[in-house]
Protein backbone atom coordinates (compact mmCIF):
# COMPACT_ATOMS: atom_id res chain seq x y z
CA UNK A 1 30.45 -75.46 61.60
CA UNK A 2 32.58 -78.48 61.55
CA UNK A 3 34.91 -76.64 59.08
CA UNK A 4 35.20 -74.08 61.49
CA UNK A 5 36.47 -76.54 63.84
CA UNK A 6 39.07 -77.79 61.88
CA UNK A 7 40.60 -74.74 62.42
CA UNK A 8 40.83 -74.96 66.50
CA UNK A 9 43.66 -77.22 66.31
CA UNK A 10 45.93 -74.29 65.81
CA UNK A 11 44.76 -72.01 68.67
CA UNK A 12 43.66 -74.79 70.88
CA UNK A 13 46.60 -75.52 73.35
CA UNK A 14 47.10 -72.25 73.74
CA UNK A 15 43.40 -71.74 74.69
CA UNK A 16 43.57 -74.28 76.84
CA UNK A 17 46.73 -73.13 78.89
CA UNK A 18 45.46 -69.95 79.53
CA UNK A 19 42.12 -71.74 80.81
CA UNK A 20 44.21 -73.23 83.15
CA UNK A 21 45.98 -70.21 84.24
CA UNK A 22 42.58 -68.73 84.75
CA UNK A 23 41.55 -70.65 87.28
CA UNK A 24 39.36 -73.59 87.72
CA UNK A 25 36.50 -72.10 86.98
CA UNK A 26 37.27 -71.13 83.74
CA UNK A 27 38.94 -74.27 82.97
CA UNK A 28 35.76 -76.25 83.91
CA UNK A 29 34.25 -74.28 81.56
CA UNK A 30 36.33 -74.43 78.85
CA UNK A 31 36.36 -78.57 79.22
CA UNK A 32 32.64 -78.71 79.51
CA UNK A 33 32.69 -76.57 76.15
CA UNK A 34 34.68 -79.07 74.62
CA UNK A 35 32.86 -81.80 76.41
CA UNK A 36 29.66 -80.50 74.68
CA UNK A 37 31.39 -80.02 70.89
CA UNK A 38 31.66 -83.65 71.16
CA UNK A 39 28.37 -84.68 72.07
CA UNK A 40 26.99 -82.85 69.20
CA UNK A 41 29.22 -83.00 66.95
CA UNK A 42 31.58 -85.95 66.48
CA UNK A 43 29.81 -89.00 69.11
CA UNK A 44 29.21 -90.42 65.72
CA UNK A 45 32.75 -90.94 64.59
CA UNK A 46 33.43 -93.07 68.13
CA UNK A 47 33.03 -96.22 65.79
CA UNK A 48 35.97 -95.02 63.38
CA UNK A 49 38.24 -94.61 66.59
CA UNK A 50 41.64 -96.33 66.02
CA UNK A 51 41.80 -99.70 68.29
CA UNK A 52 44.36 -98.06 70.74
CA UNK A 53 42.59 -94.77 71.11
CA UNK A 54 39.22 -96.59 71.69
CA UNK A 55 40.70 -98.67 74.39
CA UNK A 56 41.34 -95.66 76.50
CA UNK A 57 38.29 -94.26 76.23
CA UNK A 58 36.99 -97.90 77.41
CA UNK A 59 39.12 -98.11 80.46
CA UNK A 60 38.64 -94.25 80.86
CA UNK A 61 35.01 -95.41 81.20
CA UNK A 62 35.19 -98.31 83.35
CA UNK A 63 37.50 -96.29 85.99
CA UNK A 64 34.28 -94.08 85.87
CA UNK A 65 31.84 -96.96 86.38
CA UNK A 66 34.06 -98.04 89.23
CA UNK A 67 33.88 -94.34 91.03
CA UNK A 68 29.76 -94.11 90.68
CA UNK A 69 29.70 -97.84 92.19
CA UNK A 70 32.13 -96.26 94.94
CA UNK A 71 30.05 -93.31 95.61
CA UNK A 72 26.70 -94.94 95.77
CA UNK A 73 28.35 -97.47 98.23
CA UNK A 74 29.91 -94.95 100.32
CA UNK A 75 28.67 -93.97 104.07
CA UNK A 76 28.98 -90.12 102.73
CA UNK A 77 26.56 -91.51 99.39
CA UNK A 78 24.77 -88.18 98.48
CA UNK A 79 28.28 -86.06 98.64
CA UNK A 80 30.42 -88.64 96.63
CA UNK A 81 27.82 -89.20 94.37
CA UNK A 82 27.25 -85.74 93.84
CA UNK A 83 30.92 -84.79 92.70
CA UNK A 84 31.73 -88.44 90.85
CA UNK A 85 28.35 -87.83 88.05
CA UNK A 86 30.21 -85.32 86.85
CA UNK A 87 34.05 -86.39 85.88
CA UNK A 88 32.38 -88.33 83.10
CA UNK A 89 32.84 -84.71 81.33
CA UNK A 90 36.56 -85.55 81.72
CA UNK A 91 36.29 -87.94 79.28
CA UNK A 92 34.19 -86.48 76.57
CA UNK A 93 36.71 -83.48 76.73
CA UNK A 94 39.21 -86.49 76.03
CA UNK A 95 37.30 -87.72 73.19
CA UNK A 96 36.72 -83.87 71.55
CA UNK A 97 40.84 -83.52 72.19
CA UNK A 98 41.33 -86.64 70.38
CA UNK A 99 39.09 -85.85 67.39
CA UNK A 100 40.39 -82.02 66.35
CA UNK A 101 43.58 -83.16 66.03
CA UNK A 102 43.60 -86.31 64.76
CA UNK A 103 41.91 -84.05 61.55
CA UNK A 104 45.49 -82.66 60.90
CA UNK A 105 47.23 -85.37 62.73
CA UNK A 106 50.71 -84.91 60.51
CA UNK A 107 50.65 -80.77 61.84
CA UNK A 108 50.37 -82.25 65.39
CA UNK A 109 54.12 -81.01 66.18
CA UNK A 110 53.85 -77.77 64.52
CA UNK A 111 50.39 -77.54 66.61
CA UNK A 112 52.60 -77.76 69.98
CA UNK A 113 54.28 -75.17 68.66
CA UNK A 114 52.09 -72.50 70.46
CA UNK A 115 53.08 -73.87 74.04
CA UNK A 116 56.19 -71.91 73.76
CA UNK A 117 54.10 -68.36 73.87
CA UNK A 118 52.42 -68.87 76.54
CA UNK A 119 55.66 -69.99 78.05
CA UNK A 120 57.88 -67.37 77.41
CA UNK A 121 54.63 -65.08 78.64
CA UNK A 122 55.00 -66.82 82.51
CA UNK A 123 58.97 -66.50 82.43
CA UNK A 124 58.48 -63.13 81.89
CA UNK A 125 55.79 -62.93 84.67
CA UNK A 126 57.24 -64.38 87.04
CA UNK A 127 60.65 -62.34 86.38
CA UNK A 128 58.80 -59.38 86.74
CA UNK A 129 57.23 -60.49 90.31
CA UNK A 130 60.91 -61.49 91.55
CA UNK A 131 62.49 -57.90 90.75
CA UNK A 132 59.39 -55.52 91.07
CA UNK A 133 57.29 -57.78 94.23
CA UNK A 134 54.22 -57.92 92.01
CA UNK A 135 53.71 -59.56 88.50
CA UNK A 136 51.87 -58.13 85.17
CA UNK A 137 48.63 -58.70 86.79
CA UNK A 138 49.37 -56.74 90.70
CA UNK A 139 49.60 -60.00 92.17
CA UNK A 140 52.54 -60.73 94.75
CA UNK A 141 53.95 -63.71 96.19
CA UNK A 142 52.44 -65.50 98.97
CA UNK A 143 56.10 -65.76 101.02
CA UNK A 144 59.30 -65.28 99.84
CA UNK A 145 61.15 -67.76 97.90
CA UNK A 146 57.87 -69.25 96.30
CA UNK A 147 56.74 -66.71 93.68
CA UNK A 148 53.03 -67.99 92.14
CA UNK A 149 53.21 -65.43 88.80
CA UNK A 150 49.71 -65.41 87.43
CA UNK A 151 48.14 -68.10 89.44
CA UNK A 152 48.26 -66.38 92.53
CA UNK A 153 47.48 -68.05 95.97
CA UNK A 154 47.96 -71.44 93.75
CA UNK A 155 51.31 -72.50 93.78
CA UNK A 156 50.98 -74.72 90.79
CA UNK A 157 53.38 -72.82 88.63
CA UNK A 158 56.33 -75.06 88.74
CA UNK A 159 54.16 -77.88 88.30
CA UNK A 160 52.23 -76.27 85.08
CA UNK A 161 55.67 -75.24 83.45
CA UNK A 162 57.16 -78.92 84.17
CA UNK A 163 54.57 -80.45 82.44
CA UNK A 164 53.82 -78.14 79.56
CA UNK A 165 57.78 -77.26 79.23
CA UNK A 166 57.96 -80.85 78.79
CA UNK A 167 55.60 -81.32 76.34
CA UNK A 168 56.98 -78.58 74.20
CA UNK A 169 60.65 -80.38 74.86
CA UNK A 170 59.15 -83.76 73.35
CA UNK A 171 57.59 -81.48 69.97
CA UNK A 172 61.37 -79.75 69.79
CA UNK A 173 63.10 -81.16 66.34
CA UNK A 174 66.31 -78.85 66.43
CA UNK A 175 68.48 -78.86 69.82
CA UNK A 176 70.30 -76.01 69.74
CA UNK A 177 71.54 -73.50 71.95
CA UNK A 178 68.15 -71.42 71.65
CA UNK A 179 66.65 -74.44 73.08
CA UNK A 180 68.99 -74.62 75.59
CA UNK A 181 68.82 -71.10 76.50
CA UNK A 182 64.53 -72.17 77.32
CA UNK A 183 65.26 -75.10 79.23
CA UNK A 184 67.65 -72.65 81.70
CA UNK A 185 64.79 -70.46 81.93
CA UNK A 186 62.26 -73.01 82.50
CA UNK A 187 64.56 -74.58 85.18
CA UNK A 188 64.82 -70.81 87.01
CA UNK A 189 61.24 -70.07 87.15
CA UNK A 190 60.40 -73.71 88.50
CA UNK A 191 63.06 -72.99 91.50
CA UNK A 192 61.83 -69.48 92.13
CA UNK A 193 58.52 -71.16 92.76
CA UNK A 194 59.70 -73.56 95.30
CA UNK A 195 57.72 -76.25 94.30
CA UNK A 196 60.31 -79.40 95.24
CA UNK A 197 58.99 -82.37 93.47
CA UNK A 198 58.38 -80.03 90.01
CA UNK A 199 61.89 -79.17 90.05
CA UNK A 200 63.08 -82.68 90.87
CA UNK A 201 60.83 -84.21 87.68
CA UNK A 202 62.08 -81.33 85.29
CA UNK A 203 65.68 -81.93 85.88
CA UNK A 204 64.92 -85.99 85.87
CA UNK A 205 63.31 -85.57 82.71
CA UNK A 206 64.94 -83.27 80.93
CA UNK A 207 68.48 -84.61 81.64
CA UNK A 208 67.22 -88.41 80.85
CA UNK A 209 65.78 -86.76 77.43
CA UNK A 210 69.49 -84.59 76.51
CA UNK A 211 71.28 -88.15 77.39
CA UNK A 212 68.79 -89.85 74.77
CA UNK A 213 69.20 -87.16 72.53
CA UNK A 214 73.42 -87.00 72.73
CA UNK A 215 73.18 -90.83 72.14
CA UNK A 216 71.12 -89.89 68.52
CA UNK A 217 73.56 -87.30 67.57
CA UNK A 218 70.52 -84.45 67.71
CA UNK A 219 71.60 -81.98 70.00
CA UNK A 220 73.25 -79.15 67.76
CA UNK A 221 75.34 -76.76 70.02
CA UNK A 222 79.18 -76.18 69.65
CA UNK A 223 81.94 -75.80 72.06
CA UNK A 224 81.68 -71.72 72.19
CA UNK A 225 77.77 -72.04 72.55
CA UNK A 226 78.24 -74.83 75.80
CA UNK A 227 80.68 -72.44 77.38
CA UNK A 228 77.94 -69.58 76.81
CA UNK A 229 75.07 -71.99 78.27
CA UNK A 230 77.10 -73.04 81.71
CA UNK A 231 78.34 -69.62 82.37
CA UNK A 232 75.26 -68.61 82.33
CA UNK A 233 73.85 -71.19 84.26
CA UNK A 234 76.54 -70.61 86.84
CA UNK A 235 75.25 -67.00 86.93
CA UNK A 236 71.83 -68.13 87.52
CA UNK A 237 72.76 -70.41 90.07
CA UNK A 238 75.24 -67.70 92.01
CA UNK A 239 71.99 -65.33 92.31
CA UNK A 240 70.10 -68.51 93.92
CA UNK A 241 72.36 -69.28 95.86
CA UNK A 242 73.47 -65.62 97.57
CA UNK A 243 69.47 -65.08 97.88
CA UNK A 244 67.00 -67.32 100.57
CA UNK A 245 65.43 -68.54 97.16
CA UNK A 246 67.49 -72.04 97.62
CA UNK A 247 66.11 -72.32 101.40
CA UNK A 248 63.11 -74.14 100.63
CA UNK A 249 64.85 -76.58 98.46
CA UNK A 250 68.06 -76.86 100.79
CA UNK A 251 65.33 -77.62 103.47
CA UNK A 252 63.57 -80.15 101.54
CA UNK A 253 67.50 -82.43 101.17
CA UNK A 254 67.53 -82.48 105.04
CA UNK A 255 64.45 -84.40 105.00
CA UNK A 256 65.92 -87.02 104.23
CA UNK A 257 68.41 -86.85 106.74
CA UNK A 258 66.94 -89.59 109.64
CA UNK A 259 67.01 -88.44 113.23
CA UNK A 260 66.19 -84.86 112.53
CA UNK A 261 62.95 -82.84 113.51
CA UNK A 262 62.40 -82.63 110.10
CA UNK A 263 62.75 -86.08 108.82
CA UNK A 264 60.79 -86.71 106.16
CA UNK A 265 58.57 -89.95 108.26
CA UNK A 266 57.66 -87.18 110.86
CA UNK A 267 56.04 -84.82 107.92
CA UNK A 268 52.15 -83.95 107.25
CA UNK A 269 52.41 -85.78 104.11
CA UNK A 270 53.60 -88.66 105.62
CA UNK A 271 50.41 -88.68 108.04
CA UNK A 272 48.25 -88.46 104.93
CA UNK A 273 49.90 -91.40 103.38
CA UNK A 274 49.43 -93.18 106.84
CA UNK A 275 45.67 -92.66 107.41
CA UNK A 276 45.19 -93.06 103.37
CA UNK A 277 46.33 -97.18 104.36
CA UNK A 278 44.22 -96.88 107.45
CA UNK A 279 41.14 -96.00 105.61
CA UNK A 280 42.40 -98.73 102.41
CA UNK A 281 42.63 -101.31 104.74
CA UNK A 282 39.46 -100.67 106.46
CA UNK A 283 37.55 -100.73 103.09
CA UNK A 284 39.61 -102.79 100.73
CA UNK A 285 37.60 -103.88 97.67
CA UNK A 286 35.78 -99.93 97.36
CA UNK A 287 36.66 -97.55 99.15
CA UNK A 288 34.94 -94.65 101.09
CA UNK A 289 33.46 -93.08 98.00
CA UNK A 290 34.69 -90.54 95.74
CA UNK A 291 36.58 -87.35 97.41
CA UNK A 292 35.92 -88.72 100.75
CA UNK A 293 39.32 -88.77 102.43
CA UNK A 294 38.37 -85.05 104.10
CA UNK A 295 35.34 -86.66 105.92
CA UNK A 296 36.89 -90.58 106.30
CA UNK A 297 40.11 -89.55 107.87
CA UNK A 298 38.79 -88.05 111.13
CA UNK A 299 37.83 -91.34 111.77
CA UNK A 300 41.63 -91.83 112.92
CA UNK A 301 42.56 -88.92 114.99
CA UNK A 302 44.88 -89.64 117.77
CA UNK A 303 46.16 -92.38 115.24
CA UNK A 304 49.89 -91.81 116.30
CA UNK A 305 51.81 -92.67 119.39
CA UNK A 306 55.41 -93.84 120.79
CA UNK A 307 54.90 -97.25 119.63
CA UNK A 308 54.06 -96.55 115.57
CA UNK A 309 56.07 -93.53 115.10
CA UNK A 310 59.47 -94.44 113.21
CA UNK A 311 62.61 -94.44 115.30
CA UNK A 312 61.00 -91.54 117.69
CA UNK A 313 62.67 -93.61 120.46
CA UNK A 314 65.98 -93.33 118.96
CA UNK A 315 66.62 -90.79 117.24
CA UNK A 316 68.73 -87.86 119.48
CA UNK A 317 65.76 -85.41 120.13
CA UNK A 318 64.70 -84.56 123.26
CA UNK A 319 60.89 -85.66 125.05
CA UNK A 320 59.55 -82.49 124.72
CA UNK A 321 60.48 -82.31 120.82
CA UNK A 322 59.40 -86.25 120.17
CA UNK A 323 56.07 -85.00 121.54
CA UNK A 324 55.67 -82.22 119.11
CA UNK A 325 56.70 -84.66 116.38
CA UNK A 326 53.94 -87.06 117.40
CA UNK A 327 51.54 -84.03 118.16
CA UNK A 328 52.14 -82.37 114.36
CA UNK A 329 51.91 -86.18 113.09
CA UNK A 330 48.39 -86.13 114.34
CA UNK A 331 47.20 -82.58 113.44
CA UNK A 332 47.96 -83.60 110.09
CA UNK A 333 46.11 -86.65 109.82
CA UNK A 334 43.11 -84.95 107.86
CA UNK A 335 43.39 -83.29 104.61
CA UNK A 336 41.37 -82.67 101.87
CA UNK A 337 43.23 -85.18 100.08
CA UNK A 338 46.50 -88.34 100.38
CA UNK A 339 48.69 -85.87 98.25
CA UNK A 340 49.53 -89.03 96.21
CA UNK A 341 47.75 -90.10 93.50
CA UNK A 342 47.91 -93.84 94.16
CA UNK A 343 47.15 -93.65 97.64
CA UNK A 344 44.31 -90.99 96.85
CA UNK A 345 42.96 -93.76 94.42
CA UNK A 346 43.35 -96.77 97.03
CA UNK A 347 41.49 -95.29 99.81
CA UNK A 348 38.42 -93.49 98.05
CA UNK A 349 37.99 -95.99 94.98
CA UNK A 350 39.49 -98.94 96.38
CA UNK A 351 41.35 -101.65 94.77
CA UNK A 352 38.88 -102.23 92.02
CA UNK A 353 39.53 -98.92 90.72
CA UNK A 354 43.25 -98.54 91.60
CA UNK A 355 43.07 -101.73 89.23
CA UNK A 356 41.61 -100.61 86.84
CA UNK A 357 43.36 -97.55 86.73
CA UNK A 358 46.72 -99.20 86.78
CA UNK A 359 45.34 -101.12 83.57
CA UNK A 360 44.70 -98.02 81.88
CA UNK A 361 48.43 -96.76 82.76
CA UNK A 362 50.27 -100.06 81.58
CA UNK A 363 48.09 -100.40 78.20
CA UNK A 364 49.22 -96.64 77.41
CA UNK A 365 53.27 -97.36 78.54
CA UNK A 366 53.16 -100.19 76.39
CA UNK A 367 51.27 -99.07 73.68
CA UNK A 368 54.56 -95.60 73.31
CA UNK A 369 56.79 -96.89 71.08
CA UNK A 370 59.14 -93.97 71.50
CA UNK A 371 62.02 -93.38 74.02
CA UNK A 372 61.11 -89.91 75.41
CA UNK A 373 57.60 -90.35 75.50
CA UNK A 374 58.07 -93.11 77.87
CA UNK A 375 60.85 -91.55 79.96
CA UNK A 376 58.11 -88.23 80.65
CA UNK A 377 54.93 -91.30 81.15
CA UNK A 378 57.08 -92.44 83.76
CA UNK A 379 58.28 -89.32 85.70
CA UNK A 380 54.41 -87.79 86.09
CA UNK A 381 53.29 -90.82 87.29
CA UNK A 382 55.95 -91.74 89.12
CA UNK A 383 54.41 -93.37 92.51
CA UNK A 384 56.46 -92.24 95.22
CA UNK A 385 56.46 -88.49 95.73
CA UNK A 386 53.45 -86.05 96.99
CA UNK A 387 51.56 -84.50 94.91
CA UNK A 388 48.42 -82.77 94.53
CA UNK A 389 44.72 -84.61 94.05
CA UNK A 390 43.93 -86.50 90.94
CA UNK A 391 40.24 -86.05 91.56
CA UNK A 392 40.56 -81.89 91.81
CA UNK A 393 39.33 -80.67 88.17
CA UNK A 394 42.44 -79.54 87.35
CA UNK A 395 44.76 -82.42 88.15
CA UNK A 396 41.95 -84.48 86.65
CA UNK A 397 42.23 -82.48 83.25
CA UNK A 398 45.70 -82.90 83.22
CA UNK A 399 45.50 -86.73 83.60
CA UNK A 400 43.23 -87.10 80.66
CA UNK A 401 45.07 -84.36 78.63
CA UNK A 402 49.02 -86.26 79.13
CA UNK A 403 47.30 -89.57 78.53
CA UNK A 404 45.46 -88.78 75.31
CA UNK A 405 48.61 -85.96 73.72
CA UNK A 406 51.18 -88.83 74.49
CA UNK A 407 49.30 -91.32 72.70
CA UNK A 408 48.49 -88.58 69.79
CA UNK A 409 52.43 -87.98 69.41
CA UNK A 410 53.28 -91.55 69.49
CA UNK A 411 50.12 -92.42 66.95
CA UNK A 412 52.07 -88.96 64.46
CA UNK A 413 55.13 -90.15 64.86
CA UNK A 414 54.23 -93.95 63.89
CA UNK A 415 52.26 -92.62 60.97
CA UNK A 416 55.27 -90.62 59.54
CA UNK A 417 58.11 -93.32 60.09
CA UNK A 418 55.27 -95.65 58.15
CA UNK A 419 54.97 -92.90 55.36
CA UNK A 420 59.08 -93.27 55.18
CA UNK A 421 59.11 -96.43 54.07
């Protein structure tokens, strides 16, 4: 059996990415699987755990301690404490990911390798639902402008190819103009999906990595091959650009702009954040229990009036728009979640956990001893934008799965510098 594992390593990613694609069942499944492997097969080897690796699991663990003593001390007790038993699965699946490939650890790179196919499988996807209005699988796009591919009514493509796109960036040894060529793929399909903050952290990350990579004299590409690359990116962008495809994002640089309806303080996301610090301040030291935000933040309907709503005195709208402004503000007080991490974290675990999770994110920084690895650490967890719920399974998975593969590539890389010399 366990030389039947060894072999996963190869197919695993892969696996996993399509598990993810699949939907959340299926990826539940697939990290309970894992989850299990563990249990039976390696819990044994926990002992022979490098120090650094075993110090994640540890504070892994204790930010799980923390959300049980949350959820048993919540007012909504038997539904926290019903969803927080089970994220400890999140963890063995972190401890199984660890353990098959730390067997081949120096193949880790070549491992990564298999990101690109499924890749290059969504480009074409989602390519296929712009032109024909329906992808490989019959399904369309919820609006126009924000095409989904295979995940459908979830529009967590952009986000999915930043991440993984990313990943396969940092496992990239020769920069050339093939590589370049994926990168101005990557970046179309993560604007045809409209997703705002994706495209902001791809181009962040991916221009912060070229500049590191310039300054080490590893990007390959000559002059005829850069005129090649920004002709065709000019192409690209020309087709944007004539199309409604660049609404959304055109939309999303006016809300910055103060004074307009659509200033970014008068959003839904912004009412979240608000009655995320409402609930924090009301229970500091725990929280309202794990996933509770839904049921805790009716508490403050009506929160929002003349006198807390930024400049909605004097800004030039008129009453009946400043009124509709404070109106939406309070419509969107509830959600199913802060759409920020932190926040998220703050108001359901409280500050013991939103310590202890910030522990767990400064021992891993510090603990990446290489450029790029810290430059994409810092852009996904980067505090101030929206985003989507840690505690969903997915997000949750992807947490676990960034903080572990960083620390695997850093731990290869260390090992074959060490070999060197």
């Amino acid at each position: 059996m366990k030389s039947y594992l060894n072999k996963i390593p190869v197919i695993y990613i892969p696996l996993l990415m399509t598990a993810f694609i699949s939907g959340s069942a299926v990826l539940d499944l697939f990290v309970i699987t894992s989850a299990i492997l563990w249990i039976f097969m390696y819990r044994n080897n926990f002992y022979k755990i490098p120090k650094i690796f075993k110090n994640i699991f540890i504070f892994l663990l204790v930010f799980y301690l923390l959300i049980l003593i949350s959820s048993l001390l919540s007012d909504y007790f038997s539904y926290s404490l019903s969803k927080s038993i089970v994220f400890i699965r999140f963890i063995f699946f972190g401890l199984f990911f660890y353990q098959i490939f730390t067997i081949n650890i120096n193949y880790l790179s070549k491992y990564l390798k298999g990101i690109l196919i499924v890749i290059i499988f969504l480009i074409i996807d989602t390519f296929i639902q712009l032109f024909f209005g329906k992808d490989i699988f019959g399904l369309e796009p919820i609006s126009k402008g924000r095409l989904s591919g295979p995940f459908g009514d979830e529009l967590i493509l952009g986000s999915f190819l930043f991440v993984f796109s990313s990943i396969y960036s940092l496992s990239v040894k020769l920069h050339d103009w093939k590589f370049f060529i994926y990168l101005l793929l990557c970046l179309a399909v993560i604007t045809l999906t409209g997703e705002r903050i994706a495209l902001i952290k791809f181009i962040f990350f991916h221009t912060a990595l070229l500049f590191f990579l310039f300054k080490q004299n590893k990007i390959k590409i000559n002059l005829k091959q850069l005129m090649f690359l920004l002709s065709t990116l000019l192409i690209i962008s020309s087709l944007f650009f004539k199309s409604n495809l660049m609404d959304r994002h055109i939309e999303f640089v006016n809300k910055f702009v103060p004074g307009s309806k659509n200033f970014i303080l008068y959003s839904g996301h912004y009412s979240h954040f608000v009655s995320s610090m409402a609930i924090f301040k009301d229970k500091p030291i725990t929280g309202t229990g794990f996933r509770s935000f839904r049921k805790d933040c009716k508490n403050y309907n009506n929160y929002f009036n003349f006198d807390n709503v930024y400049l909605i005195d004097s800004v030039n709208l008129t009453k009946s728009d400043k009124i509709k402004i404070i109106d939406s503000l309070n419509r969107n007080i509830c959600s199913t979640h802060p759409h920020n991490f932190y926040l998220e974290i703050l108001s359901e675990i409280g500050i013991l956990g939103f310590f202890s999770f910030m522990m767990l994110l400064i021992y891993v920084y510090r603990k990446l001893s290489h450029s790029d690895l810290k430059i994409f650490f810092l852009v996904y967890f980067f505090p101030f934008v929206s985003t989507s719920s840690i505690f969903h399974g997915k997000n949750t998975f992807l947490f676990v799965f960034i903080i572990i593969l960083l620390s695997l590539i850093n731990y290869q890389r260390n090992l074959t510098l060490n070999e060197k010399y």
